[in-house]
Protein backbone atom coordinates (compact mmCIF):
# COMPACT_ATOMS: atom_id res chain seq x y z
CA UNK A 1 -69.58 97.16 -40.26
CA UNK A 2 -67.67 99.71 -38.41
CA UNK A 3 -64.67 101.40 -40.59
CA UNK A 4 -62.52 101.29 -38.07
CA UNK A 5 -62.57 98.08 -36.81
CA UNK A 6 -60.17 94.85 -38.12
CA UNK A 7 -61.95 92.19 -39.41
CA UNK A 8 -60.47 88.73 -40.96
CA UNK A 9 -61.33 88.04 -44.80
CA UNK A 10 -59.55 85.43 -46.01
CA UNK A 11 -58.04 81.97 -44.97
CA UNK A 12 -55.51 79.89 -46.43
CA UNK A 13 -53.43 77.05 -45.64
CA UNK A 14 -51.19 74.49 -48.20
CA UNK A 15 -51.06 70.85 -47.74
CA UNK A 16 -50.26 69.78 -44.52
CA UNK A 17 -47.67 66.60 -44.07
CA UNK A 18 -44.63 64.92 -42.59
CA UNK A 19 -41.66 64.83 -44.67
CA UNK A 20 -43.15 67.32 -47.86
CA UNK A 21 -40.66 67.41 -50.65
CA UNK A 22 -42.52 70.61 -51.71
CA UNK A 23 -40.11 74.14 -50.82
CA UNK A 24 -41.62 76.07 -48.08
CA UNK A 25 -41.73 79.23 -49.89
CA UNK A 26 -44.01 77.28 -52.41
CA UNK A 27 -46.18 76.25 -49.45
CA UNK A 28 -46.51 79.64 -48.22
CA UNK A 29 -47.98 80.62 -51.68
CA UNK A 30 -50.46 77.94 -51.92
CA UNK A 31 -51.41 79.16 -48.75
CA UNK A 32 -51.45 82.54 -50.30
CA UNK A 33 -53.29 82.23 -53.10
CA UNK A 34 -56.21 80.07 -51.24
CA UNK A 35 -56.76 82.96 -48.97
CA UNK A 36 -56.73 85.53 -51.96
CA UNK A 37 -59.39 82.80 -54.14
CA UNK A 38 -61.25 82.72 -50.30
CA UNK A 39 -61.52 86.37 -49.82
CA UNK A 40 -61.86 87.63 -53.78
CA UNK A 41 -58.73 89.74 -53.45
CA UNK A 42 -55.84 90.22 -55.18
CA UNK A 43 -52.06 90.87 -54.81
CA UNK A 44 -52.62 94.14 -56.03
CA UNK A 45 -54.67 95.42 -52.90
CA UNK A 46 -52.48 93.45 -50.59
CA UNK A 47 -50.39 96.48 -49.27
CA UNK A 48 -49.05 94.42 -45.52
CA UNK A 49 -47.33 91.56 -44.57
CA UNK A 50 -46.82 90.03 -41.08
CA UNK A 51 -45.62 87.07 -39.76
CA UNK A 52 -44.16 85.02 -36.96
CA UNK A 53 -41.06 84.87 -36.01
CA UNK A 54 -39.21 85.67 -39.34
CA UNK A 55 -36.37 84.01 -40.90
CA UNK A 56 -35.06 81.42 -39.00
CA UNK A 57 -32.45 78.91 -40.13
CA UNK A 58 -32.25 77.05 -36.67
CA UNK A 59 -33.41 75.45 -35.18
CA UNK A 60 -33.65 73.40 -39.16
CA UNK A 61 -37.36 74.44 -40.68
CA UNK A 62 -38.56 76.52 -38.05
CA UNK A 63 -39.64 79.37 -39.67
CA UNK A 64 -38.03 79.08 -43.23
CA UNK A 65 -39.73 81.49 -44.67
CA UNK A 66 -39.90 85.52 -44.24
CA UNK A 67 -42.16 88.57 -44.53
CA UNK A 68 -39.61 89.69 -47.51
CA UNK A 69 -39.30 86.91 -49.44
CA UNK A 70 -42.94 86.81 -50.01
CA UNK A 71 -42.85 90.45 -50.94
CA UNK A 72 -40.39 89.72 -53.24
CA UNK A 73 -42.21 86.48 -54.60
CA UNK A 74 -44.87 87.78 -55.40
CA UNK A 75 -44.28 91.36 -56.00
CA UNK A 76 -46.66 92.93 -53.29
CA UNK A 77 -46.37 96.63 -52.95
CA UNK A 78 -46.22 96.83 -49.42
CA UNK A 79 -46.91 99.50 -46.96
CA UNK A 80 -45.51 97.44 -43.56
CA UNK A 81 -44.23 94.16 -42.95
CA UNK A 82 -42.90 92.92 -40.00
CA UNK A 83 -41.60 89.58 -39.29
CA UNK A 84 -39.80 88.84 -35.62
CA UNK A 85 -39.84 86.95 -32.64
CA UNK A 86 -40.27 89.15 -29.65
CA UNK A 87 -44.14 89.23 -29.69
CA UNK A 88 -46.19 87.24 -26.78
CA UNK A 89 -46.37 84.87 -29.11
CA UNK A 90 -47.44 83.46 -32.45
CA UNK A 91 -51.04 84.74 -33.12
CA UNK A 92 -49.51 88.29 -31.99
CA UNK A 93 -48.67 88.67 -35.48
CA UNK A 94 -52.31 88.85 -36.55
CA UNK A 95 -52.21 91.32 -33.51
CA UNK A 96 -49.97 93.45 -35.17
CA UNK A 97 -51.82 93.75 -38.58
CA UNK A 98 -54.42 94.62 -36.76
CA UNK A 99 -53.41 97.05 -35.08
CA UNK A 100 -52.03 98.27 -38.43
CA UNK A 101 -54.89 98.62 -40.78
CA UNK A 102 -57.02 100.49 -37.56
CA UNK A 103 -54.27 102.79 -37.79
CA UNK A 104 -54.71 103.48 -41.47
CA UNK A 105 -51.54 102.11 -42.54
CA UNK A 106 -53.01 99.56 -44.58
CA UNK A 107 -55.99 97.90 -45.92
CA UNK A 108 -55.55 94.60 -46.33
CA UNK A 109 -52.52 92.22 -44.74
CA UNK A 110 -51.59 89.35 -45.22
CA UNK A 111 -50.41 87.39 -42.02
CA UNK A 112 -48.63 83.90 -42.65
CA UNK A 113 -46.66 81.19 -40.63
CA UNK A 114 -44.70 78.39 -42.69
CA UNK A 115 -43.61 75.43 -40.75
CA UNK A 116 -40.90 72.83 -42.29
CA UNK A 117 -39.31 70.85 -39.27
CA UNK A 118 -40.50 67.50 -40.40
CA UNK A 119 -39.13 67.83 -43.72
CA UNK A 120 -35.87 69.66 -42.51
CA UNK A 121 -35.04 67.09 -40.32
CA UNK A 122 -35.23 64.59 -42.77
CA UNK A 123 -33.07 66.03 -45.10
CA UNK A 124 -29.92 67.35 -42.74
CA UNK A 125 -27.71 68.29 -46.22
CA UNK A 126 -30.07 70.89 -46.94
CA UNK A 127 -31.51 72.22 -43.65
CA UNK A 128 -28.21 71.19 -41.42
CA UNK A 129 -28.67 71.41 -37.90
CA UNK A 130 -27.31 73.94 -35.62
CA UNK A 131 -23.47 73.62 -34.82
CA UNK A 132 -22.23 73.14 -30.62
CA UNK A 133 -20.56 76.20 -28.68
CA UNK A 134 -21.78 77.77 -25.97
CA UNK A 135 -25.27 77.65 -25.11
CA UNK A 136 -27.49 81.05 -26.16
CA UNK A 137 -29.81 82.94 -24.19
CA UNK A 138 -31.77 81.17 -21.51
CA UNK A 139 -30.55 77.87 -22.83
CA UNK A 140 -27.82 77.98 -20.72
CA UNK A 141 -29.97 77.83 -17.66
CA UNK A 142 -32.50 74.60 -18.55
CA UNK A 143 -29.84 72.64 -20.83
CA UNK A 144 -27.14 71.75 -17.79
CA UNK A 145 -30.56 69.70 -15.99
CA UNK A 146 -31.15 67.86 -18.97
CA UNK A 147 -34.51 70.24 -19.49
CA UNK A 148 -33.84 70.83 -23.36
CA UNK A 149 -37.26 70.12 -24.57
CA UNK A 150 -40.23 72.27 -24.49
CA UNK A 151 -42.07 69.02 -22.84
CA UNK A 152 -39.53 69.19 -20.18
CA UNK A 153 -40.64 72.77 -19.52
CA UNK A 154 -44.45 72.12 -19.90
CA UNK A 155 -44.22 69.17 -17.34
CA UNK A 156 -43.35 71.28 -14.81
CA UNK A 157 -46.39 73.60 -15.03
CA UNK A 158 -48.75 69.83 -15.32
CA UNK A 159 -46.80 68.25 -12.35
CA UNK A 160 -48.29 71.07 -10.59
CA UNK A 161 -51.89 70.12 -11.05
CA UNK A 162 -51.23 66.55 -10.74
CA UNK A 163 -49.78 67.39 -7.17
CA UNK A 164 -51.38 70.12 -6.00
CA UNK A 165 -54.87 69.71 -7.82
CA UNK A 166 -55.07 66.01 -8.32
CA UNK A 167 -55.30 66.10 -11.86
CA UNK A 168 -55.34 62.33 -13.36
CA UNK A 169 -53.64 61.09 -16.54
CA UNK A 170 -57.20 59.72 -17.65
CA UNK A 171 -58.31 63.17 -17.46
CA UNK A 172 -55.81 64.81 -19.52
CA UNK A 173 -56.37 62.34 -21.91
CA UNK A 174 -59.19 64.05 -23.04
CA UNK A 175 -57.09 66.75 -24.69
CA UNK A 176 -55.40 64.08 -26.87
CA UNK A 177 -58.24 61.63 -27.88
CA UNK A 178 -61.00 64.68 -28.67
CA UNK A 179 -57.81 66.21 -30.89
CA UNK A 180 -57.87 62.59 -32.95
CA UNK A 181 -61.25 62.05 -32.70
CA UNK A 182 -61.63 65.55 -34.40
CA UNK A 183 -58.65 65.36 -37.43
CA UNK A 184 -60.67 62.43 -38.75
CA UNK A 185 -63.34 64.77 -39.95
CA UNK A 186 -60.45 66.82 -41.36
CA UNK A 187 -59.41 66.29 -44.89
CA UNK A 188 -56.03 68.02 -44.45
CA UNK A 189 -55.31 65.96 -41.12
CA UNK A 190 -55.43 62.55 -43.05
CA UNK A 191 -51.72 62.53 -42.93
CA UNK A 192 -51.11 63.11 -39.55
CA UNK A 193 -53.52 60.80 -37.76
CA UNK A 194 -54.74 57.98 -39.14
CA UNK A 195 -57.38 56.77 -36.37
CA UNK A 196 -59.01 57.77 -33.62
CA UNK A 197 -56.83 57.49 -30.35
CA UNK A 198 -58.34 55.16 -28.01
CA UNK A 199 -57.77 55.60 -24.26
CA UNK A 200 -55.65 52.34 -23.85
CA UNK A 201 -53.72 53.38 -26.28
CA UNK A 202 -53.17 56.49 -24.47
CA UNK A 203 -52.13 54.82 -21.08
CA UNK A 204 -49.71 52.72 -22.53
CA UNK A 205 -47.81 54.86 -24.26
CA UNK A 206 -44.05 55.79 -23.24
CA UNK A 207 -43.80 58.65 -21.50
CA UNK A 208 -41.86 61.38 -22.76
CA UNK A 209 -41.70 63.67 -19.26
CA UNK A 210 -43.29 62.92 -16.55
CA UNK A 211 -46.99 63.17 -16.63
CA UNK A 212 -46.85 64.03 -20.69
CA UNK A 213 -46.80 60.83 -22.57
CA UNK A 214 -45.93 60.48 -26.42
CA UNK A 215 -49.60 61.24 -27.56
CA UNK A 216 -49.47 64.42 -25.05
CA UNK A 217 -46.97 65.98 -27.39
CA UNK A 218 -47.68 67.45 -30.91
CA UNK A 219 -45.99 66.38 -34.08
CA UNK A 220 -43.35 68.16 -36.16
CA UNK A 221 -44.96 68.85 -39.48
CA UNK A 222 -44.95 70.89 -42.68
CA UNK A 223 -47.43 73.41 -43.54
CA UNK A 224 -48.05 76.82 -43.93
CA UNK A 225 -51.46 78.91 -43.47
CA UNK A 226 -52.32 82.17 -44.29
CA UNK A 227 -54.62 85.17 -42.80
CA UNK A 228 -55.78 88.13 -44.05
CA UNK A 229 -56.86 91.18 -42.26
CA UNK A 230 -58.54 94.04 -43.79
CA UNK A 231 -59.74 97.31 -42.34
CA UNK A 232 -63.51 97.52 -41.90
CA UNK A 233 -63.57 100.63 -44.50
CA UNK A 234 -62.46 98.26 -47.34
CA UNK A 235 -65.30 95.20 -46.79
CA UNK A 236 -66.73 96.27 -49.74
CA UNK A 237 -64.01 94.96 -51.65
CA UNK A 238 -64.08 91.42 -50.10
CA UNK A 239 -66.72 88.59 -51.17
CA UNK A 240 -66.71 86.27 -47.68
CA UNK A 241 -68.39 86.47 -44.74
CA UNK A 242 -65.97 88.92 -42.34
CA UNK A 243 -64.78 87.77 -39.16
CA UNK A 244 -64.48 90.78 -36.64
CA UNK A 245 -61.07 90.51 -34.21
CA UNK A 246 -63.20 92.13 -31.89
CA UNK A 247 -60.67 91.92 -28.77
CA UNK A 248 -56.97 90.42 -28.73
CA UNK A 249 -54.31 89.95 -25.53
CA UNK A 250 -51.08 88.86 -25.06
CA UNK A 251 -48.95 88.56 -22.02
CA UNK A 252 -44.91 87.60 -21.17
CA UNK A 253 -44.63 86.89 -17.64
CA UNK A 254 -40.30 86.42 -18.26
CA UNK A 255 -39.09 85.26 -21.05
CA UNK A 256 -37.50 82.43 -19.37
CA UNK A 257 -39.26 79.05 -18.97
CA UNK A 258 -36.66 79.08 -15.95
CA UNK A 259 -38.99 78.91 -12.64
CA UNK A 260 -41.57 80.61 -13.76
CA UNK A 261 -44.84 80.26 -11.50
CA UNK A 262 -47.99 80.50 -13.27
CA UNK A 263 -48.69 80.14 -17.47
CA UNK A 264 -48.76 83.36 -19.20
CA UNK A 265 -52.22 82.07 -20.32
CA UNK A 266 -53.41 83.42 -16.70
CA UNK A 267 -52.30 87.18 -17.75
CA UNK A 268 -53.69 87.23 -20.93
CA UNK A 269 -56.82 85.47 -20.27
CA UNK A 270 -58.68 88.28 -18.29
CA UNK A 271 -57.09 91.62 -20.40
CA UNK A 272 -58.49 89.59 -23.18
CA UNK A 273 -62.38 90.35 -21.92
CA UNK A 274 -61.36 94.19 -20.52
CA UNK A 275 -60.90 94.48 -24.37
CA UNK A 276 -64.51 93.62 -25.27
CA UNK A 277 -68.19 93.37 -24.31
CA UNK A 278 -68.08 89.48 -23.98
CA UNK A 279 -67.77 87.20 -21.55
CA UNK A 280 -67.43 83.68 -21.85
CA UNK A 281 -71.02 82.64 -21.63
CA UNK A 282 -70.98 84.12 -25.48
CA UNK A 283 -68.45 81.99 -26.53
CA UNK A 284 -69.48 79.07 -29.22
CA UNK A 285 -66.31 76.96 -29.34
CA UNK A 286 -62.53 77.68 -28.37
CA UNK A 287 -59.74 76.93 -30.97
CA UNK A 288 -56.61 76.45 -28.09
CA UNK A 289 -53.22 76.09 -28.87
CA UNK A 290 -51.63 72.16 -27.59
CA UNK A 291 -48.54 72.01 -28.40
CA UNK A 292 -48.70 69.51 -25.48
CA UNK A 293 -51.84 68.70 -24.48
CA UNK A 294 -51.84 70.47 -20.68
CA UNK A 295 -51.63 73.81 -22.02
CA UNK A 296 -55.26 73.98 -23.20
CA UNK A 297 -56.13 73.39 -19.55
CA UNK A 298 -54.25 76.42 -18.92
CA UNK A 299 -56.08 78.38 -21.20
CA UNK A 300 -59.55 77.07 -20.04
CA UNK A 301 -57.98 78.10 -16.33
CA UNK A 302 -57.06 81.41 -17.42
CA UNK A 303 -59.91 82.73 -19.40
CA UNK A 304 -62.22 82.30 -16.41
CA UNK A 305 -64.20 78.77 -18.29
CA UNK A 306 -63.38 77.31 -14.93
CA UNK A 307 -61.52 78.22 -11.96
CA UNK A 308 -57.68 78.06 -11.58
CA UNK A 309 -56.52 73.92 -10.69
CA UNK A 310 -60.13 72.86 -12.33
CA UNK A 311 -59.83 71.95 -15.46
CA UNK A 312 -59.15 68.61 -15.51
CA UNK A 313 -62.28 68.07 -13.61
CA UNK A 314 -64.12 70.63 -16.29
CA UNK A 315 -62.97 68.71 -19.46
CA UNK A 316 -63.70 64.67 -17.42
CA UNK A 317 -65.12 62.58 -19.66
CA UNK A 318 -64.78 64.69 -22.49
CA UNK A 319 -68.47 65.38 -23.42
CA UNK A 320 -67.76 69.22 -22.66
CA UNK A 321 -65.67 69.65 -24.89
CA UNK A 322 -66.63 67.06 -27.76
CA UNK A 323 -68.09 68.49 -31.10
CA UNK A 324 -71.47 68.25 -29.94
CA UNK A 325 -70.41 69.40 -27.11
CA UNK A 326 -71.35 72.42 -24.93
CA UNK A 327 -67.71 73.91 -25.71
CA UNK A 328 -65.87 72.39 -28.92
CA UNK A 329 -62.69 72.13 -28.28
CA UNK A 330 -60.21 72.31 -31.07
CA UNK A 331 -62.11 70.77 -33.95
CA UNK A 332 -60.29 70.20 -36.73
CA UNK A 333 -58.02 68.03 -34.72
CA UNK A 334 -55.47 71.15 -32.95
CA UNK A 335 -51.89 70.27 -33.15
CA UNK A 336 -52.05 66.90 -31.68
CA UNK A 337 -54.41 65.76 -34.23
CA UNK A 338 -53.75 68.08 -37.32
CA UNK A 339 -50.36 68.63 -37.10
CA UNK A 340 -47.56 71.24 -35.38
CA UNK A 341 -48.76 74.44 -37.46
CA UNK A 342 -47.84 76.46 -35.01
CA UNK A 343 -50.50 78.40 -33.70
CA UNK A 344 -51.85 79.92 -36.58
CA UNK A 345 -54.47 76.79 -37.17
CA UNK A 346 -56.33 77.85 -34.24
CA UNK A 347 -57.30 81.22 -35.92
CA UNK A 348 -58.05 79.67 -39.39
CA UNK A 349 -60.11 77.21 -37.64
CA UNK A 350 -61.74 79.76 -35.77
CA UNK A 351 -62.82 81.37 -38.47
CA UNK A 352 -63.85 78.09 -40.61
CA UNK A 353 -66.79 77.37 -37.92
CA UNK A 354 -67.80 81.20 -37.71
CA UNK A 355 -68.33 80.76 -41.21
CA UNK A 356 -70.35 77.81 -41.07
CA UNK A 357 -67.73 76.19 -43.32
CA UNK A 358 -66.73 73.29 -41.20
CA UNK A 359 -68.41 70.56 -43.30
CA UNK A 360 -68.29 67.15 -40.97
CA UNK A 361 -66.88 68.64 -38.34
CA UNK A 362 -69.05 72.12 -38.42
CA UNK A 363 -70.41 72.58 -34.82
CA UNK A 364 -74.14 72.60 -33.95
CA UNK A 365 -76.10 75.84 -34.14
CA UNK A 366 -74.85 79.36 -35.60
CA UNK A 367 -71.79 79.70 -34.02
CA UNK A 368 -70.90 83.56 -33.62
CA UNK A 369 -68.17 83.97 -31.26
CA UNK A 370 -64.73 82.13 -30.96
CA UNK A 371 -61.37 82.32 -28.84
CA UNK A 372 -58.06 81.44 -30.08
CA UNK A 373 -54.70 81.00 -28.55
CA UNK A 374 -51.01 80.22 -29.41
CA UNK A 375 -48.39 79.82 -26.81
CA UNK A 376 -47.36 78.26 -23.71
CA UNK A 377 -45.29 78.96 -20.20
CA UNK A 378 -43.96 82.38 -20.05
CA UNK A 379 -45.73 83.24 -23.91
CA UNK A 380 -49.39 83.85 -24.43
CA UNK A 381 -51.95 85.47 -26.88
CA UNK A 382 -55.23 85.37 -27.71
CA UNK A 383 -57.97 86.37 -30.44
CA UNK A 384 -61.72 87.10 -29.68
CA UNK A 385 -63.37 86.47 -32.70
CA UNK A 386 -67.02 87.32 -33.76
CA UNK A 387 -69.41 87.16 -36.66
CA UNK A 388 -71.38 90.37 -36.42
C-alpha cells in the first residue's frame, strides 16, 4: 500500500426511513460508530471531520447536522473539519479528506452526510419551514416560471434527449425499475420500497414534469452514512479490506440551473480518468447518483460508457445494467429504490461490492474497480475506487 495514497476504511450508515422519530444527530452516530466497529478504529485516532453542506436549517432537515456538533458529541480531537456547501457537489467532501490526510494533516477522517427531510416535514413545530420575502440567490431567476423544483430543472436537460436523441419513456424506465428491483435485496431499503416496480406501473404513473414521472423522482428520507478515510501510512492500524480513492473529479459549469447547456457530469467525467491509469473497460459496476432517474444517463454519457445522446439506447432493456449484468448499476437500490441519502450511498455502496460484502445483491466475479457520483445540472463529482 502506498503511504501516500487515501484509501477508504470504514463504512457506516443508521437506519434508513420515512418519518424517523429518532434525532439526526443520534443517526449520525449510529452511523458513526458502525464505521468505527467496520474499520477497528476508534474516536481516539479520528483526528478529521468533513461533511456536506454543513448546518442547514432550511430548507427543514436538509442537512441538520454539522462537522462541529459531532466534534463536540463525541469529543474527537480534531486536526480539520470542514463542513460547507460550495464544493462540486456532495461526494466532494470525501474529496476534501482526501486531499487532507495525503497532505499529512491527518490520518484518519471521518466524512458524514445526515439527511432528515422526511421527518422534518412531518413535524413543521420543530423543523418549521422557511418564512416568504424575497427570493435568494438564483431562485429569483427559476421561481417567477413556476421552475421551483429540482425536477423542473432536470426535465429540461431529459427533454433534450427525448427531442434531440429520441430517447423513449420505456427506456428511461430502466433507471427506475433496476433501482426497485435492486432495494429488495437490501435490508435497509425495506422501508422505502416495498416491491419491485413493474413497467406498467411505471407508464401510468402521474407525471411530475414533463418526461419525469413520479417513480423518476427520488424520495425524501432520513438517514445518515458515514465514511472514513485514512492515509495509506496508517493501514496498519485498520482491520478491513482498504478501498484506494485512486482518482476523484468534480466540475461546476455555473452555479445556476438557469440555461445551462450540458450536465456538469460531461466536465467531470473525462478529468476523472486524466487522474488515473483506468479506463472504463476496468470498471466492475458504477454506483450513480439519481436523484431523478435521467441523471445516471448523464453520467454514463459523460464518463465515455457510451457516447453523448446514447444512453438510453445503452441501458434498453435493462440487461446492461442489471446485477448480473455486464455493468451493475446502482445495486443496493440508488436513491430511487433506497432512499434520498444524498449522494453519499453511492460511495458506501461502492465500497460494499469491492469488499465482496454485498450478500444477495453482491455482483458476480471479484469486483475491483468502482465509480461513484453525486450531483446533477450545473454540480458534479466523482470517485474512482479500487481494491488493490
Amino acid at each position: 500500500m502506498a503511504s501516500n495514497e487515501a484509501y477508504i476504511t470504514g463504512v457506516g450508515q443508521s437506519e434508513v426511513g420515512v418519518r424517523l422519530t429518532r434525532h439526526p444527530l443520534l443517526l449520525t452516530l449510529d452511523a458513526v460508530k458502525e464505521a468505527l466497529d467496520d474499520s477497528g478504529l476508534t474516536l481516539d485516532q479520528i483526528d478529521g471531520v468533513s461533511t456536506y453542506p454543513g448546518k442547514m436549517s432550511v430548507p427543514p432537515g436538509f442537512s441538520p447536522v454539522g462537522s462541529d456538533e459531532l466534534i463536540e458529541a463525541l469529543g474527537i480531537k480534531s486536526k480539520w473539519h470542514m463542513g460547507g456547501g460550495e464544493l462540486p457537489a456532495q461526494l466532494a467532501a470525501i474529496g476534501n479528506a482526501v486531499m487532507a490526510v495525503k497532505q499529512g494533516v491527518c490520518r484518519h477522517v471521518i466524512c458524514f452526510r445526515t439527511v432528515y427531510e422526511a421527518a422534518a416535514q412531518s413535524r413543521p413545530d420543530e423543523y418549521p419551514p422557511g418564512k416568504g420575502g424575497d427570493l435568494p440567490g438564483v431562485m429569483q431567476y427559476t421561481m417567477p416560471f413556476w421552475a421551483m423544483s429540482a425536477s423542473n430543472w432536470v426535465a429540461q436537460y431529459a427533454n433534450r434527449h427525448v427531442y434531440k436523441y429520441g430517447m423513449k419513456r420505456e427506456q428511461l424506465a430502466q433507471i427506475a425499475l433496476n433501482a426497485h428491483r435492486n432495494a429488495q435485496l437490501n435490508p435497509r431499503a425495506r422501508n422505502i420500497s416495498k416491491k419491485e416496480l413493474t413497467m406498467d406501473e411505471y407508464m401510468s404513473a402521474r407525471m411530475i414534469t414533463t418526461p419525469l414521472c413520479l417513480w423518476d423522482c427520488d424520495r425524501f428520507s432520513d438517514c445518515s452514512t458515514v465514511i472514513i478515510v485514512s492515509a495509506g501510512d496508517a493501514l496498519d492500524e485498520v482491520k478491513t479490506t482498504p478501498v484506494r480513492v485512486a482518482a476523484m473529479a468534480g466540475s461546476v459549469d455555473r452555479y445556476s440551473w438557469d440555461q445551462v447547456e450540458w450536465t456538469a457530469a460531461y466536465d467531470a467525467g473525462p478529468d476523472l480518468w486524466k487522474q488515473a491509469d483506468y479506463t472504463v473497460d476496468d470498471v466492475d459496476t458504477v454506483q450513480f447518483y439519481d436523484g431523478f432517474a435521467f441523471l445516471p444517463l448523464t453520467w454514463f454519457e459523460g464518463l465515455g460508457f457510451c457516447e453523448k445522446g446514447s444512453a438510453h439506447e445503452f441501458i434498453e432493456g435493462g440487461t446492461r445494467i442489471a446485477i448480473d449484468g455486464e455493468l451493475p448499476l446502482n445495486t443496493f437500490g440508488g436513491q430511487l429504490g433506497a432512499g434520498r441519502l444524498h449522494g453519499f450511498g453511492f460511495a458506501h455502496e461502492s465500497v460494499v461490492q469491492l469488499r465482496g460484502e454485498g450478500g444477495k445483491r453482491q455482483i458476480k466475479g471479484d469486483p475491483k474497480v468502482a465509480v461513484a457520483t453525486s450531483g446533477g445540472g450545473p454540480m458534479a463529482a466523482a470517485l474512482l475506487l479500487v481494491r488493490d
